[in-house]
C-alpha atoms as a PDB file:
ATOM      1  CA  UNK A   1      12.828  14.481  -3.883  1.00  0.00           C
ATOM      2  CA  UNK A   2      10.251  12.084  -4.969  1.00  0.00           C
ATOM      3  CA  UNK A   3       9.197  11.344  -1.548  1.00  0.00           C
ATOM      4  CA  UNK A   4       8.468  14.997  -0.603  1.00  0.00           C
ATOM      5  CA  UNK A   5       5.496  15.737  -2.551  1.00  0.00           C
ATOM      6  CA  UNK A   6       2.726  15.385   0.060  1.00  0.00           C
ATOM      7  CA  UNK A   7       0.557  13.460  -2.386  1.00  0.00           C
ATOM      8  CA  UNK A   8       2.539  10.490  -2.572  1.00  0.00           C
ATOM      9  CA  UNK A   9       2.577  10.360   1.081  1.00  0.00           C
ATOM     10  CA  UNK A  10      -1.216  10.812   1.074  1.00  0.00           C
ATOM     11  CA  UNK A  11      -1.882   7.974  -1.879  1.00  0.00           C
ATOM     12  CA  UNK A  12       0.203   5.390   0.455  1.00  0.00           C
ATOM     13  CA  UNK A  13      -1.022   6.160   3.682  1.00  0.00           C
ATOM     14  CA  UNK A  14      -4.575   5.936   2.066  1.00  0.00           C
ATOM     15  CA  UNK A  15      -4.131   2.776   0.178  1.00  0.00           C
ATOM     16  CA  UNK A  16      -3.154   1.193   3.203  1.00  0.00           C
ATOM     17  CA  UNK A  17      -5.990   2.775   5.548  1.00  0.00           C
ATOM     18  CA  UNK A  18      -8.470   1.207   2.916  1.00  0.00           C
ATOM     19  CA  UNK A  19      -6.560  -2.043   3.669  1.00  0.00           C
ATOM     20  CA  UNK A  20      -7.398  -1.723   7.438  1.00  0.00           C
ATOM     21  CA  UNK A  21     -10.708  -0.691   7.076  1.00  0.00           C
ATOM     22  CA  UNK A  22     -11.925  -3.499   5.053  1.00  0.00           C
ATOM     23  CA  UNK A  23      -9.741  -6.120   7.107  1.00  0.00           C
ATOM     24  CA  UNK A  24     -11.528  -5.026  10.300  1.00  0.00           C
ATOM     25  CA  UNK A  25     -15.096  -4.638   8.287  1.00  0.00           C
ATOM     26  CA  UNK A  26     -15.038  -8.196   7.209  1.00  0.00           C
ATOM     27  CA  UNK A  27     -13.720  -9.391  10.723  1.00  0.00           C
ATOM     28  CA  UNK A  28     -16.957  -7.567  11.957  1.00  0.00           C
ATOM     29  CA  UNK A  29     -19.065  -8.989   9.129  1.00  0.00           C
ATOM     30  CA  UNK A  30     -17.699 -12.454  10.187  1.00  0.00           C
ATOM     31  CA  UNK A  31     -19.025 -12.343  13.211  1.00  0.00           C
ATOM     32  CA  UNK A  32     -15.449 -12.664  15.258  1.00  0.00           C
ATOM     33  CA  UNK A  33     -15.157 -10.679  18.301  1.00  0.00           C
ATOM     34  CA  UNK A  34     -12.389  -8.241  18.465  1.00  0.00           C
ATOM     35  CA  UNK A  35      -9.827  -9.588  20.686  1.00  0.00           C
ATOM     36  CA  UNK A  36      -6.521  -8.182  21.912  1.00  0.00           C
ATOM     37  CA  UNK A  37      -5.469 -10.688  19.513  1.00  0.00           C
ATOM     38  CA  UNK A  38      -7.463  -9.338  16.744  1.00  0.00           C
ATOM     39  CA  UNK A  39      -6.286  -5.942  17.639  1.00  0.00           C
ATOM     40  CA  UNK A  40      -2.769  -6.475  16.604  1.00  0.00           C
ATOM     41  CA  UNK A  41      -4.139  -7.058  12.646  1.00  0.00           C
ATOM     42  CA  UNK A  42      -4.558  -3.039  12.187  1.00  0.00           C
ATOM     43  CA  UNK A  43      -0.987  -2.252  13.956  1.00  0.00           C
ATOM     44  CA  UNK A  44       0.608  -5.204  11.591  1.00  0.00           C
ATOM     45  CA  UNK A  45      -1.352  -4.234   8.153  1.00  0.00           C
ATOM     46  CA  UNK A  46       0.021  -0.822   8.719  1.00  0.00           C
ATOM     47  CA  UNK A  47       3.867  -1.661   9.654  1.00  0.00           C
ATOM     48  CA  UNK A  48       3.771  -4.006   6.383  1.00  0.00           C
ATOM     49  CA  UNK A  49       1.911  -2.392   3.979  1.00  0.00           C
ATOM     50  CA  UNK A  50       3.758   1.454   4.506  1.00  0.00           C
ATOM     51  CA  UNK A  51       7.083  -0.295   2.748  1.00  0.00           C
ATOM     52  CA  UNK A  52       5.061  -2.043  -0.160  1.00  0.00           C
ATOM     53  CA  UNK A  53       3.975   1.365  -0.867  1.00  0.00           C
ATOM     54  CA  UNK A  54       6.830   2.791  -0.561  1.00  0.00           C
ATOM     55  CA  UNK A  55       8.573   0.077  -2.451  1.00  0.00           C
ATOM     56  CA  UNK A  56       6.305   0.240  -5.515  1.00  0.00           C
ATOM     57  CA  UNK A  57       6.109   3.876  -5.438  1.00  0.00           C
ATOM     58  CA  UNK A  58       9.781   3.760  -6.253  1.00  0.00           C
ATOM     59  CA  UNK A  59       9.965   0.915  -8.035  1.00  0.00           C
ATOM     60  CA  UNK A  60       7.292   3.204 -10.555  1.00  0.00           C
ATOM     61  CA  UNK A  61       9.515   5.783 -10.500  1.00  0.00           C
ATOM     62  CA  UNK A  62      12.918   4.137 -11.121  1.00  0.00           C
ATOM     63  CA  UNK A  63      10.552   2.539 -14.290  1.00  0.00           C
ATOM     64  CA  UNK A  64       9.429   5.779 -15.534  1.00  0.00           C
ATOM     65  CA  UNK A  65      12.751   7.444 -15.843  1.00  0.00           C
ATOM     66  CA  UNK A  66      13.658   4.510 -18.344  1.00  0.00           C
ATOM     67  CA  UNK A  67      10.450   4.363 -20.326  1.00  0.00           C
ATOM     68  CA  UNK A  68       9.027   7.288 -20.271  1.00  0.00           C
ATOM     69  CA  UNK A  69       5.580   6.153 -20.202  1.00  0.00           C
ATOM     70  CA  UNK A  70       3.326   6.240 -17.454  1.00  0.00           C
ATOM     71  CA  UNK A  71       0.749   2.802 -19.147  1.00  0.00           C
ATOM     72  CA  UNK A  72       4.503   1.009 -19.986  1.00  0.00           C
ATOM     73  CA  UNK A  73       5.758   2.478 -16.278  1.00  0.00           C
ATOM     74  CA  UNK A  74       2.770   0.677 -14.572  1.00  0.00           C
ATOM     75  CA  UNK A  75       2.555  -2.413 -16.332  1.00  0.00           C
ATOM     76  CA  UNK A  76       6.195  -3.319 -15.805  1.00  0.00           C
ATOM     77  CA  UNK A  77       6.368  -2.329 -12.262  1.00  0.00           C
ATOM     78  CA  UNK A  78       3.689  -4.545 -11.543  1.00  0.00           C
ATOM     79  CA  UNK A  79       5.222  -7.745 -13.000  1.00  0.00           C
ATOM     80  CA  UNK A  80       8.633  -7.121 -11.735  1.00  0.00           C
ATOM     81  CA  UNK A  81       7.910  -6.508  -8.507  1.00  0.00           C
ATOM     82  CA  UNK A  82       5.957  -9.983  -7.973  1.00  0.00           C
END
């Protein structure tokens, strides 16, 4: 049920949209042209990074339902999922 709150799905797509956007803005800061090869780098940031979000979105949740704490929650998802 987690998953069906339209926030969640809003945080993740947005935390990976910021990922794009700054990938492509420092491509264009660079000075690289934007290549069919370069093109694939949006496509590819978003296929990866939509399961990492998922993935630590339920990692927090499966760590919240045994401490109880949102600062404890966060803290231990972070280290155990690197």
């Amino acid at each position: 049920m987690f998953f069906r709150s339209l926030k969640v799905v809003l945080v993740s797509m947005v935390v990976v949209i910021i990922g794009v956007v700054w990938s492509v803005g420092s491509i264009g800061l660079i000075g690289f042209e934007l290549t069919g090869l370069m093109g694939l780098i949006p496509p590819l940031m978003i296929v990866i990074g939509i399961p990492n979000c998922i993935y630590l979105i339920n990692k927090y949740q499966q760590e919240f339902k045994i401490h109880g704490n949102k600062a404890k929650s966060t803290f231990s998802c972070d280290w155990k999922s690197w």
